[in-house]
PDB file of N, CA and C in Angstrom:
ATOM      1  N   UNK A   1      14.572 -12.453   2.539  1.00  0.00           N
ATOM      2  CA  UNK A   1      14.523 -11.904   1.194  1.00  0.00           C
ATOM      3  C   UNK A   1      15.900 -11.347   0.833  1.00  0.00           C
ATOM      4  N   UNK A   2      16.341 -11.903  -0.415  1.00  0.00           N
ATOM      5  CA  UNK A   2      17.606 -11.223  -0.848  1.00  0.00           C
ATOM      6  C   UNK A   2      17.622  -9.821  -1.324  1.00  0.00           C
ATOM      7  N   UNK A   3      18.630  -9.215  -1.284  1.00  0.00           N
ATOM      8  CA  UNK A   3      18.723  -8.004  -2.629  1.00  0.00           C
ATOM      9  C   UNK A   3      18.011  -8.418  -3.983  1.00  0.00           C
ATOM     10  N   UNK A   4      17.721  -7.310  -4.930  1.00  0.00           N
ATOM     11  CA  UNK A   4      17.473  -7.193  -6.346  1.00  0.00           C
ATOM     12  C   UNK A   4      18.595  -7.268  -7.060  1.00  0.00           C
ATOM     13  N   UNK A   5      18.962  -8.215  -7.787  1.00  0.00           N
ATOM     14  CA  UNK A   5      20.376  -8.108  -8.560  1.00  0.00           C
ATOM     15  C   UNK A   5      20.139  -7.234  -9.806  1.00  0.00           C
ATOM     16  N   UNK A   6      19.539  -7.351 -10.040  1.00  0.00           N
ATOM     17  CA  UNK A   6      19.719  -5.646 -11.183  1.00  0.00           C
ATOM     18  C   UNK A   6      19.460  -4.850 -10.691  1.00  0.00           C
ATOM     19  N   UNK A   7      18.872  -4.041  -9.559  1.00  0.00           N
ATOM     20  CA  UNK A   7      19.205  -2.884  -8.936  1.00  0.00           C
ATOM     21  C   UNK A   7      20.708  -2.651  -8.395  1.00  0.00           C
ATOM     22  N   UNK A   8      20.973  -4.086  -7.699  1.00  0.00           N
ATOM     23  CA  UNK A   8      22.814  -4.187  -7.285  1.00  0.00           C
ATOM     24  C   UNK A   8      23.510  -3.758  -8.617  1.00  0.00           C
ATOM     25  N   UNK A   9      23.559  -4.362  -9.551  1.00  0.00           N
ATOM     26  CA  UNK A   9      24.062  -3.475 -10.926  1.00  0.00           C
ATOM     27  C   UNK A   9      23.625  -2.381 -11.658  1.00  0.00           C
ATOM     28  N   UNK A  10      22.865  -1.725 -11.685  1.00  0.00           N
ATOM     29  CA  UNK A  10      22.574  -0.368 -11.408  1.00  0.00           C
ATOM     30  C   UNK A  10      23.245   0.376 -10.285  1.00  0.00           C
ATOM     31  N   UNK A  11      23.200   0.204  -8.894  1.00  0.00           N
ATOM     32  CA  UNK A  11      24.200   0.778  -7.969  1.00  0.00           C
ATOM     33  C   UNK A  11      25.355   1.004  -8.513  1.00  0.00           C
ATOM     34  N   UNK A  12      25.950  -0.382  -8.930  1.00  0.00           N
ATOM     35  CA  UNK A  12      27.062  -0.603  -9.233  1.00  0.00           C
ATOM     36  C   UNK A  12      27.476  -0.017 -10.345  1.00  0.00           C
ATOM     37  N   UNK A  13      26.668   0.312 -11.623  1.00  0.00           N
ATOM     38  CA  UNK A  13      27.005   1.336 -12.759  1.00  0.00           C
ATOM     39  C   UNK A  13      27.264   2.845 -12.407  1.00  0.00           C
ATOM     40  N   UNK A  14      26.484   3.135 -11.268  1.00  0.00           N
ATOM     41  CA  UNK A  14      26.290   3.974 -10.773  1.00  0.00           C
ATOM     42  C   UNK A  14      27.461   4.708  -9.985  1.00  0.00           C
ATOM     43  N   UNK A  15      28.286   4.285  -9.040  1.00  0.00           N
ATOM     44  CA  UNK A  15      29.059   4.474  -8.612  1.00  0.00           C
ATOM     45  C   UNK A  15      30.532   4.337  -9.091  1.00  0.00           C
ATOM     46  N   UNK A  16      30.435   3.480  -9.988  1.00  0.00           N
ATOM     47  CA  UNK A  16      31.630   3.314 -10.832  1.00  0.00           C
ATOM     48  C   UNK A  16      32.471   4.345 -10.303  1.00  0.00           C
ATOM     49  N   UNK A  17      32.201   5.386 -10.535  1.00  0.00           N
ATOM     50  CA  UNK A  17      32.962   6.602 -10.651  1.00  0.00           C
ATOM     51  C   UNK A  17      33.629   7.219  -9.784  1.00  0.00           C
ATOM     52  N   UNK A  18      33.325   7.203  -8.854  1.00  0.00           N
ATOM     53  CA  UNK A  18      33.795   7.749  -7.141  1.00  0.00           C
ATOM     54  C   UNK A  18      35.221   6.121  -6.703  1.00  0.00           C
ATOM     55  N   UNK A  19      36.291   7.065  -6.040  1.00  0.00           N
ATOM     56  CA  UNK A  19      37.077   6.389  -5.932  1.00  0.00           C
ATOM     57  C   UNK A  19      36.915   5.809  -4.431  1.00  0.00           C
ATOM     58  N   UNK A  20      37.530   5.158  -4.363  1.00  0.00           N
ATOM     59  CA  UNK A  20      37.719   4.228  -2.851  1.00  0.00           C
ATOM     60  C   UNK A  20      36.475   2.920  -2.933  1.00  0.00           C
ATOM     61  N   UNK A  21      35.675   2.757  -3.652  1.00  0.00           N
ATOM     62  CA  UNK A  21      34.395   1.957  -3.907  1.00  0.00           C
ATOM     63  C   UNK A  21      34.848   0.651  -3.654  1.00  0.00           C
ATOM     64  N   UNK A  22      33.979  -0.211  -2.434  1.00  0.00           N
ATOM     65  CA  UNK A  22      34.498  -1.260  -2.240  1.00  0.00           C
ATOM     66  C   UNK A  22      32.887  -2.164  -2.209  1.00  0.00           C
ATOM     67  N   UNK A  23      32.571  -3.530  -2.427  1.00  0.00           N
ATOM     68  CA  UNK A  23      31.274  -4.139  -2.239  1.00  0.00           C
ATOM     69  C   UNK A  23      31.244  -5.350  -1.021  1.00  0.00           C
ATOM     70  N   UNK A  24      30.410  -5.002  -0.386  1.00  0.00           N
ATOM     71  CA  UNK A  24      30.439  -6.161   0.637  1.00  0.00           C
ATOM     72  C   UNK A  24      28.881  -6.851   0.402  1.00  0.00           C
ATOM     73  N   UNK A  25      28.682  -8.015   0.957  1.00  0.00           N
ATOM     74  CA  UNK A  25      27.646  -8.694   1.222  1.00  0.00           C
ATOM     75  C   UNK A  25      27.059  -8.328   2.767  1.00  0.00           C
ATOM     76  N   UNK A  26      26.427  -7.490   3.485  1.00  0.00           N
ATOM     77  CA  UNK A  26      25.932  -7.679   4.816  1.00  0.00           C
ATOM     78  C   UNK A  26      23.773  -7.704   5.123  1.00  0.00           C
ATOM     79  N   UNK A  27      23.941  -8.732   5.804  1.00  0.00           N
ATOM     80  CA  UNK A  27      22.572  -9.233   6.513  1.00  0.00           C
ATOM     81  C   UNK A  27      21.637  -8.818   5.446  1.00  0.00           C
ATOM     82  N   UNK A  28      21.718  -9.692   3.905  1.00  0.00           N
ATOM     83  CA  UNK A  28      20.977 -10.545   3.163  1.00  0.00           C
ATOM     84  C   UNK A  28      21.101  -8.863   1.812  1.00  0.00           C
ATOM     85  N   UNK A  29      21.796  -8.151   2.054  1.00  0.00           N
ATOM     86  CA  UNK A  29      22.049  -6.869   1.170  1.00  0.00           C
ATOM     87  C   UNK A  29      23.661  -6.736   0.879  1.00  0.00           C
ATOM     88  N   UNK A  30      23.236  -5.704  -0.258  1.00  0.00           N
ATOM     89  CA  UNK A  30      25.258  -5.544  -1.282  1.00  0.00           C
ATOM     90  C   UNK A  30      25.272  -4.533  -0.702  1.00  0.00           C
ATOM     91  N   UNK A  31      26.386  -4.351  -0.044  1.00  0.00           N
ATOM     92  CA  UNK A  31      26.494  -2.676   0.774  1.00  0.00           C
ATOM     93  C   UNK A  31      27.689  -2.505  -0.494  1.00  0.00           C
ATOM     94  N   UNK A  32      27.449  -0.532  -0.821  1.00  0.00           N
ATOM     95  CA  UNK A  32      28.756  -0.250  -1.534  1.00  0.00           C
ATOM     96  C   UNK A  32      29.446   0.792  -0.478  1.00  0.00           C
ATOM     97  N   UNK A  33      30.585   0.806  -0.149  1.00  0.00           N
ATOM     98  CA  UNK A  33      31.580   1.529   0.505  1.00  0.00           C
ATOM     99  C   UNK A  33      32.278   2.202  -0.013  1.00  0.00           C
ATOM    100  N   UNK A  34      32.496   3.430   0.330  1.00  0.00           N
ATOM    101  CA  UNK A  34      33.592   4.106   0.183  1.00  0.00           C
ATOM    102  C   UNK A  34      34.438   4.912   1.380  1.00  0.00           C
ATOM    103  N   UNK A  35      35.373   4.257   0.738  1.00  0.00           N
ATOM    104  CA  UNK A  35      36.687   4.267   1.586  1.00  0.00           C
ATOM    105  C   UNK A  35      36.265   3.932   3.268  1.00  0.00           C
ATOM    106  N   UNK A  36      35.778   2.675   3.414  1.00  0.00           N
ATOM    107  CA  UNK A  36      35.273   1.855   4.363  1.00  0.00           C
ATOM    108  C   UNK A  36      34.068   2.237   5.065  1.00  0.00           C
ATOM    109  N   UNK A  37      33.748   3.419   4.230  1.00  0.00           N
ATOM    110  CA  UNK A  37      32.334   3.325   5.040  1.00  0.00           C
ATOM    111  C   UNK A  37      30.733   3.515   4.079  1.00  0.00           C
ATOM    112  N   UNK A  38      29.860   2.783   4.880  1.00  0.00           N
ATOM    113  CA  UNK A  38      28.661   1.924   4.006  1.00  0.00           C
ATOM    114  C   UNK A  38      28.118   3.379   3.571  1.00  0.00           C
ATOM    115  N   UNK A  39      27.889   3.196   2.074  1.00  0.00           N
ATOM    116  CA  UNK A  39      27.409   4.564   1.026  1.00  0.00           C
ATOM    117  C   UNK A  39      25.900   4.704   1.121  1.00  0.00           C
ATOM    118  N   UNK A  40      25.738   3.248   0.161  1.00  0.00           N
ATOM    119  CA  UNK A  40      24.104   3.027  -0.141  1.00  0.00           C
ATOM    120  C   UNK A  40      24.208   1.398  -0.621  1.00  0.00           C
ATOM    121  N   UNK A  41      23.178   0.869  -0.169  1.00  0.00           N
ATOM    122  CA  UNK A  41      23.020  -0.962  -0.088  1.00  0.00           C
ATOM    123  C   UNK A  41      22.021  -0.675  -1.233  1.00  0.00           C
ATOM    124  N   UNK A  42      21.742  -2.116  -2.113  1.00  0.00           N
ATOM    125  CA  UNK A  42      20.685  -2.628  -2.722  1.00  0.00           C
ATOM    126  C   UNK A  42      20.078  -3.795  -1.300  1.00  0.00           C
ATOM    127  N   UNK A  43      19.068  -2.781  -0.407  1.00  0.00           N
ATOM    128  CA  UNK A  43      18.785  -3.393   0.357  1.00  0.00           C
ATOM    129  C   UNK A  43      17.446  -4.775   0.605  1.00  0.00           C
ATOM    130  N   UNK A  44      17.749  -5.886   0.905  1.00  0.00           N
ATOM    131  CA  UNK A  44      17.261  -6.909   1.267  1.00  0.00           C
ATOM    132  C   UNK A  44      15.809  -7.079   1.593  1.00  0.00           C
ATOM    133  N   UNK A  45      15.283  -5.576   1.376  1.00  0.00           N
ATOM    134  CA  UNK A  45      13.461  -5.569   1.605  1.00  0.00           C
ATOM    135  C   UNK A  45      13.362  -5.007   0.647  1.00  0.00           C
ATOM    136  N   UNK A  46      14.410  -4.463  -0.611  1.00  0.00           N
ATOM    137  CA  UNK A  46      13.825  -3.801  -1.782  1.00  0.00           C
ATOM    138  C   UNK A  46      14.471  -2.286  -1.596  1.00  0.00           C
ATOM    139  N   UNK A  47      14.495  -1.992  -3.026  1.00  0.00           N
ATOM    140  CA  UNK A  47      15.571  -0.241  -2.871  1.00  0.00           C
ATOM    141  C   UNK A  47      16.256  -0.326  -2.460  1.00  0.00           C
ATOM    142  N   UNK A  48      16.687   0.664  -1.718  1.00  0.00           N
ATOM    143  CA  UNK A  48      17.626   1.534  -0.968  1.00  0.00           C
ATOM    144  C   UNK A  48      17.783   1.841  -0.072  1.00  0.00           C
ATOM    145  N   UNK A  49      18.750   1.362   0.879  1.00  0.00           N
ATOM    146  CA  UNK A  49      19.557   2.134   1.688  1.00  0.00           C
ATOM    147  C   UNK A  49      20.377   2.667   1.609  1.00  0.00           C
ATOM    148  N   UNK A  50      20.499   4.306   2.212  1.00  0.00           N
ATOM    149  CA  UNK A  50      21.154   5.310   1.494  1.00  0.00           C
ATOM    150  C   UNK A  50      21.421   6.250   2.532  1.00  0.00           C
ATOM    151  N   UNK A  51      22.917   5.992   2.781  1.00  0.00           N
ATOM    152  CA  UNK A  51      23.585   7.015   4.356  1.00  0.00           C
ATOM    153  C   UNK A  51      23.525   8.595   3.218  1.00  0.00           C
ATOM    154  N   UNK A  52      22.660   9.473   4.563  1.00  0.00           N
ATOM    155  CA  UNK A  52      22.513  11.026   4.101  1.00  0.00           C
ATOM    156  C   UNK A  52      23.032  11.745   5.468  1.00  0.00           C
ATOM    157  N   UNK A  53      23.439  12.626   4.943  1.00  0.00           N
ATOM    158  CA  UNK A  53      23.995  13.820   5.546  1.00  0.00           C
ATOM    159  C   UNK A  53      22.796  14.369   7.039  1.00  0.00           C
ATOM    160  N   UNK A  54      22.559  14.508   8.368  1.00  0.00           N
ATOM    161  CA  UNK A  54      21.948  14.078   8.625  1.00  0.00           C
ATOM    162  C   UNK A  54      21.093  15.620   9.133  1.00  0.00           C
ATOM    163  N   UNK A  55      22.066  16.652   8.629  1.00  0.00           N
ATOM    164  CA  UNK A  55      21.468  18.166   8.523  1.00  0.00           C
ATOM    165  C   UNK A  55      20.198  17.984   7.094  1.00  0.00           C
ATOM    166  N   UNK A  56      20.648  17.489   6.279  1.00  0.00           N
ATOM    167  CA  UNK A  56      20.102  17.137   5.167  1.00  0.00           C
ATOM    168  C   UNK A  56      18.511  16.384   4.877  1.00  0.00           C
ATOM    169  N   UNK A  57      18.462  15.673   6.154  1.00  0.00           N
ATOM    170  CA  UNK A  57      17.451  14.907   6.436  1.00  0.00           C
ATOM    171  C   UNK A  57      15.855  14.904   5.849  1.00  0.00           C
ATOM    172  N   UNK A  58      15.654  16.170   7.002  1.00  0.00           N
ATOM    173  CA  UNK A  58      14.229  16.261   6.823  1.00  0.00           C
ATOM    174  C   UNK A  58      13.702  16.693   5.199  1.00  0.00           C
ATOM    175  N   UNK A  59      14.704  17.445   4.639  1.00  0.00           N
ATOM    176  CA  UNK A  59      14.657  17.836   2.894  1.00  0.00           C
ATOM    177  C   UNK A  59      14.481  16.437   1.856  1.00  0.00           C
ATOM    178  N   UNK A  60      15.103  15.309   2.269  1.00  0.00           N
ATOM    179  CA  UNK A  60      15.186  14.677   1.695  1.00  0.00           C
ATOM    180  C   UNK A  60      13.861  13.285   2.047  1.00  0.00           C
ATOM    181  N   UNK A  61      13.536  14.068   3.468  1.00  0.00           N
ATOM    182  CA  UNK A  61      11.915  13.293   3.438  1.00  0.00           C
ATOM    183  C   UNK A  61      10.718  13.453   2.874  1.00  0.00           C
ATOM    184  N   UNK A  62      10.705  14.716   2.927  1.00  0.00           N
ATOM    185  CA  UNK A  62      10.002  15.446   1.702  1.00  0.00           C
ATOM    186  C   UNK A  62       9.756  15.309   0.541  1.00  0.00           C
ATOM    187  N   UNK A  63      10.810  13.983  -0.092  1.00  0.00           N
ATOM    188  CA  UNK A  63      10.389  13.778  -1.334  1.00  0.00           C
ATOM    189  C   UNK A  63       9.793  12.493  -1.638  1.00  0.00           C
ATOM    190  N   UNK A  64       9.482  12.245  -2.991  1.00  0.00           N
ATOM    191  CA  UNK A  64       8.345  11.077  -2.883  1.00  0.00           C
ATOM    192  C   UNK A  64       8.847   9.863  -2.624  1.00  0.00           C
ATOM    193  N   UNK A  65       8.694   8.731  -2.653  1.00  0.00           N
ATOM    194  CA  UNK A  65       9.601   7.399  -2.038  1.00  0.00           C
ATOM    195  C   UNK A  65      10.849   7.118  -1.218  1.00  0.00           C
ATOM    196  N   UNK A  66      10.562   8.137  -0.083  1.00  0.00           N
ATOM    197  CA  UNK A  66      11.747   8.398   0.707  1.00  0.00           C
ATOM    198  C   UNK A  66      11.039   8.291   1.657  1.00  0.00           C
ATOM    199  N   UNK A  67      11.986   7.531   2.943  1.00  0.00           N
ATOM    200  CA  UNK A  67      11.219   7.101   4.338  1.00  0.00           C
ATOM    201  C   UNK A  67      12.254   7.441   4.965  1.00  0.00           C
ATOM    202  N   UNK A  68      11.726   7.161   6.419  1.00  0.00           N
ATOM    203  CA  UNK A  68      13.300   6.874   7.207  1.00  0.00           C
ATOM    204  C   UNK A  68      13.705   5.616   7.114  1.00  0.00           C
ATOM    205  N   UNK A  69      14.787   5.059   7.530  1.00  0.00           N
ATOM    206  CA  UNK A  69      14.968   3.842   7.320  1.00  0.00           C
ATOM    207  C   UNK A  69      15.327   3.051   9.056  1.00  0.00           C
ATOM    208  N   UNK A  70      14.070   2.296   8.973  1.00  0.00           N
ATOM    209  CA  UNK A  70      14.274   1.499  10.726  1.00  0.00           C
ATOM    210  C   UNK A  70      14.680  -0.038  10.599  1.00  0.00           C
ATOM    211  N   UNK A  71      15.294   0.206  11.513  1.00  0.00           N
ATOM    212  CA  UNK A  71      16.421  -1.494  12.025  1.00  0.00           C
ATOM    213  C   UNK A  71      16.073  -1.390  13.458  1.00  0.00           C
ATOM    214  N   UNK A  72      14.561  -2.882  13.614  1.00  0.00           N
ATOM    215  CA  UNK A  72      14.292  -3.599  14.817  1.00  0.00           C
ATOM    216  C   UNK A  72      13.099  -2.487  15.212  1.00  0.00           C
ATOM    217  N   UNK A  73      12.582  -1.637  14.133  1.00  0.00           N
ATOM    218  CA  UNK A  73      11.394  -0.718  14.441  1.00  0.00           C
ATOM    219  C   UNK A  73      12.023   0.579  15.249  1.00  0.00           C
ATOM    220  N   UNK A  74      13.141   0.733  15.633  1.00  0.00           N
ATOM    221  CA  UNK A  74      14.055   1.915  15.523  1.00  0.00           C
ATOM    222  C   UNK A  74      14.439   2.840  14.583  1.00  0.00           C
ATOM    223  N   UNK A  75      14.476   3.837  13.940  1.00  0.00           N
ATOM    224  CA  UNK A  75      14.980   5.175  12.994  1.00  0.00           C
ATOM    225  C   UNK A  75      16.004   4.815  13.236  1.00  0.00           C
ATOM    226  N   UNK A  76      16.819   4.763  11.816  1.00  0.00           N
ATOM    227  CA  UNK A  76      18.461   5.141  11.616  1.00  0.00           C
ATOM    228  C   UNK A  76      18.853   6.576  11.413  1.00  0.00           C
ATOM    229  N   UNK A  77      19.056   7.130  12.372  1.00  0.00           N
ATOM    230  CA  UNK A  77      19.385   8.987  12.079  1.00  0.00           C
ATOM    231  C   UNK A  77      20.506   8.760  11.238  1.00  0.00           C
ATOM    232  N   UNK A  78      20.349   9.378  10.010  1.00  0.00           N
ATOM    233  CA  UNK A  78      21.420   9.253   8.765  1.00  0.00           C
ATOM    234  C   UNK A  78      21.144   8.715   7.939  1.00  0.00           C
ATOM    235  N   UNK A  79      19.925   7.867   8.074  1.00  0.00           N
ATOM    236  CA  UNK A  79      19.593   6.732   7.083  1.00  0.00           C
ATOM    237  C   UNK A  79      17.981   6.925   6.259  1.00  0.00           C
ATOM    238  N   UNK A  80      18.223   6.870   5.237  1.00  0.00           N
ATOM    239  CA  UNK A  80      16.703   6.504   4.690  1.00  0.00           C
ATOM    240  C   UNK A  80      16.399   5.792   3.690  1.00  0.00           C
ATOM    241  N   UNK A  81      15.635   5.254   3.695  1.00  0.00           N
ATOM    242  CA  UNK A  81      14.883   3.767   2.586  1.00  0.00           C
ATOM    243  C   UNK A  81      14.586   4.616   1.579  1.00  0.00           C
ATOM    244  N   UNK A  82      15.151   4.304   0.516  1.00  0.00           N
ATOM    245  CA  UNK A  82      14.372   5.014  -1.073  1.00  0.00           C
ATOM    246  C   UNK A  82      13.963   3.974  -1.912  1.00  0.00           C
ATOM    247  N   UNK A  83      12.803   4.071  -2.225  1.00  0.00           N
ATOM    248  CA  UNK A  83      11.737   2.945  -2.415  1.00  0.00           C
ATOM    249  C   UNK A  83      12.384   2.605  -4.506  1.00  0.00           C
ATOM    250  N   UNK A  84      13.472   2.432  -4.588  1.00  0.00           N
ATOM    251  CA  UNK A  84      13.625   2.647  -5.979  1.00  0.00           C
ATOM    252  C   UNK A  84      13.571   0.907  -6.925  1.00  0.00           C
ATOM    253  N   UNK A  85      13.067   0.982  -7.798  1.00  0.00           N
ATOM    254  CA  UNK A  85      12.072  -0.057  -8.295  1.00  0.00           C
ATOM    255  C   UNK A  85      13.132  -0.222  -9.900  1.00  0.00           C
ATOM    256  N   UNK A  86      12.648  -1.124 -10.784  1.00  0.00           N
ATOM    257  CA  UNK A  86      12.926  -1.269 -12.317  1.00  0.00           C
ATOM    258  C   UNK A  86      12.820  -0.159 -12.684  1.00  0.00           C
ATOM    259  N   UNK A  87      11.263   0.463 -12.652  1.00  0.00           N
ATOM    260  CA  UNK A  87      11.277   2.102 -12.832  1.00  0.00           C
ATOM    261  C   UNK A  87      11.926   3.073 -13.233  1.00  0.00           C
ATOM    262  N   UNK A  88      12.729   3.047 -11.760  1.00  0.00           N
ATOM    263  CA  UNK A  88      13.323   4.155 -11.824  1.00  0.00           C
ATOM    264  C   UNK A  88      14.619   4.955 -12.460  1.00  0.00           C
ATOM    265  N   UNK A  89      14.252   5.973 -13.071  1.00  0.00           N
ATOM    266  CA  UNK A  89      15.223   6.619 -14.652  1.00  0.00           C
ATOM    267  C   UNK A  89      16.465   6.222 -13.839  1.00  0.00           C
ATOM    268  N   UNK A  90      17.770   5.711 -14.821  1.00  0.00           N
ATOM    269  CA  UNK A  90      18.629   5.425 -14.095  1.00  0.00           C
ATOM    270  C   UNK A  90      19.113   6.861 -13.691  1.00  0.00           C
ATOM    271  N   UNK A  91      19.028   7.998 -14.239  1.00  0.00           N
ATOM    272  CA  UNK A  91      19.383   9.513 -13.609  1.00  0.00           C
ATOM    273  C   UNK A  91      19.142   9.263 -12.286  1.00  0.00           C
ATOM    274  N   UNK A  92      17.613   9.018 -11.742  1.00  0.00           N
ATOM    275  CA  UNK A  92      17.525   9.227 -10.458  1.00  0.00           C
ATOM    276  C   UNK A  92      18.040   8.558  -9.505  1.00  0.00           C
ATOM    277  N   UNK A  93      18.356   7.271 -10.210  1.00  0.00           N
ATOM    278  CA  UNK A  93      18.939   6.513  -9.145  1.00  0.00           C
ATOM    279  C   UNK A  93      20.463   6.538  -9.081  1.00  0.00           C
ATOM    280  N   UNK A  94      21.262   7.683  -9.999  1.00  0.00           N
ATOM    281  CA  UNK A  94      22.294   7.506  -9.736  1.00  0.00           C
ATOM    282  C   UNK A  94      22.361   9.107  -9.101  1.00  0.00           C
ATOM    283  N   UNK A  95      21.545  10.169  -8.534  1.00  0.00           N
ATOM    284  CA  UNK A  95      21.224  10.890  -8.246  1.00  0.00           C
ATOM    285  C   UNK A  95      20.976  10.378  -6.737  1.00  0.00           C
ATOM    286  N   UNK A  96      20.201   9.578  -6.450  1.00  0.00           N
ATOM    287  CA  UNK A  96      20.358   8.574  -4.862  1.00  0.00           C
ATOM    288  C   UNK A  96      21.967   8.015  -4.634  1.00  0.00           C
ATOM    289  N   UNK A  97      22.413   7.759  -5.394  1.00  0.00           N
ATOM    290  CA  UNK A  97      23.981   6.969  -5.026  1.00  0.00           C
ATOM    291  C   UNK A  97      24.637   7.866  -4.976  1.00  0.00           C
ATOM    292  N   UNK A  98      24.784   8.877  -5.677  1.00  0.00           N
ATOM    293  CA  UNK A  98      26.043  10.283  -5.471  1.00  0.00           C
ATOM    294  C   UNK A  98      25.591  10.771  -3.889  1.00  0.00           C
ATOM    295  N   UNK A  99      24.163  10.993  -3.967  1.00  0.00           N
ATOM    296  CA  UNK A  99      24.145  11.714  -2.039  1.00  0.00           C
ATOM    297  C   UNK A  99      25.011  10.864  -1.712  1.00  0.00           C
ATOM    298  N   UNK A 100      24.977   9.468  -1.106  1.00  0.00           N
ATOM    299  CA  UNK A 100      25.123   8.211  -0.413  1.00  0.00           C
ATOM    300  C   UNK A 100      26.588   8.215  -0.430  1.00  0.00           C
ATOM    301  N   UNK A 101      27.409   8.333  -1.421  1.00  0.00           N
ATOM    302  CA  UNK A 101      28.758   8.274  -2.046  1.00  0.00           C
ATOM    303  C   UNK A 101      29.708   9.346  -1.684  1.00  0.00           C
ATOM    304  N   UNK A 102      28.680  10.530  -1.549  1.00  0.00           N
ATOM    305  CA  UNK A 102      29.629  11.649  -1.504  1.00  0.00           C
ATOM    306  C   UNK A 102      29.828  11.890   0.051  1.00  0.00           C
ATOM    307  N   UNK A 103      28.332  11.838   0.907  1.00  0.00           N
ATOM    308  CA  UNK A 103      28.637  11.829   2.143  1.00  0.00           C
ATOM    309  C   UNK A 103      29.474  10.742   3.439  1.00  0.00           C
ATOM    310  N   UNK A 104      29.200   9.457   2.192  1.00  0.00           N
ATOM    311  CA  UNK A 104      30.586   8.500   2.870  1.00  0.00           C
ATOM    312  C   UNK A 104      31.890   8.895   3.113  1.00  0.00           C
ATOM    313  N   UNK A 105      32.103   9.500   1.677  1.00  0.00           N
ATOM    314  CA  UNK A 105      33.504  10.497   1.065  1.00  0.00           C
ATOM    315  C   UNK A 105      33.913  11.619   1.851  1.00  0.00           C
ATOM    316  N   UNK A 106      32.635  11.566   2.833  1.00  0.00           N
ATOM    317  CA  UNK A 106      33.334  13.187   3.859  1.00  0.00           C
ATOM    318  C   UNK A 106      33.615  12.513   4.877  1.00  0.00           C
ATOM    319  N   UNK A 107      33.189  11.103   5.321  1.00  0.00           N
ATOM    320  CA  UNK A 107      33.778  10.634   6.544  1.00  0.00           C
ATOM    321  C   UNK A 107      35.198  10.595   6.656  1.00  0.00           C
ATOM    322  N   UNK A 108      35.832  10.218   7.969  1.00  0.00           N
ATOM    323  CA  UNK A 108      37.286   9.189   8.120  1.00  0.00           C
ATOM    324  C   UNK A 108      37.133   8.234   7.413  1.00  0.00           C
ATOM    325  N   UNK A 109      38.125   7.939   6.354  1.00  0.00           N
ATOM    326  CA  UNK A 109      37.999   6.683   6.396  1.00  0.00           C
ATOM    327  C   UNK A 109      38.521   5.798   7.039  1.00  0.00           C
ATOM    328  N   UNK A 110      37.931   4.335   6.671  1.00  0.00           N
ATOM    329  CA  UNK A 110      38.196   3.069   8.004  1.00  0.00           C
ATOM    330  C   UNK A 110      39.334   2.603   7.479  1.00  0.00           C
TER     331      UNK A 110
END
């Protein structure tokens, strides 16, 4: 299954704004980067993948269409699936990409 291409452009409206923003294609999803490291994907089973802060975590499970996000039935510590659809107000979903964006933005970059 591919990405959603209008959710990928939504991401992509979305982030506009934050500097270093780079787009890759990886394993059937649009990863967006900043300053080489993966933010938040329009991921390949639908929504979101979305690198979080990982003190941040459990707060952000707590809310409604938020999972953890598993690769091979493993938890990604840092990672969680946000179930975001046509739906969703573009506020919120650019409210999912700023976490994703900003905590890339505190890494090294690559």
């Amino acid at each position: 299954m591919a990405y959603d291409d209008d959710l990928a452009d939504r991401v992509r409206a979305a982030i506009a704004g934050h500097d270093g923003v780079t787009e890759k294609p990886m394993f059937g999803a649009l990863g967006f980067l900043v300053n080489g490291n993966l933010a938040v994907s329009a991921s390949s089973r639908g929504g979101l993948m979305l690198r979080v802060d990982p003190g941040g975590l459990e707060s952000l499970l707590a809310e409604d269409d938020v999972s953890p996000f598993e690769m091979r039935g493993r938890e990604m510590h840092g990672w969680v699936h946000v179930a975001a659809t046509d739906s969703t107000p573009d506020t919120e979903l650019a409210r999912w990409v700023a976490i994703g964006a900003t905590y890339a933005a505190s890494l090294p970059a690559k």
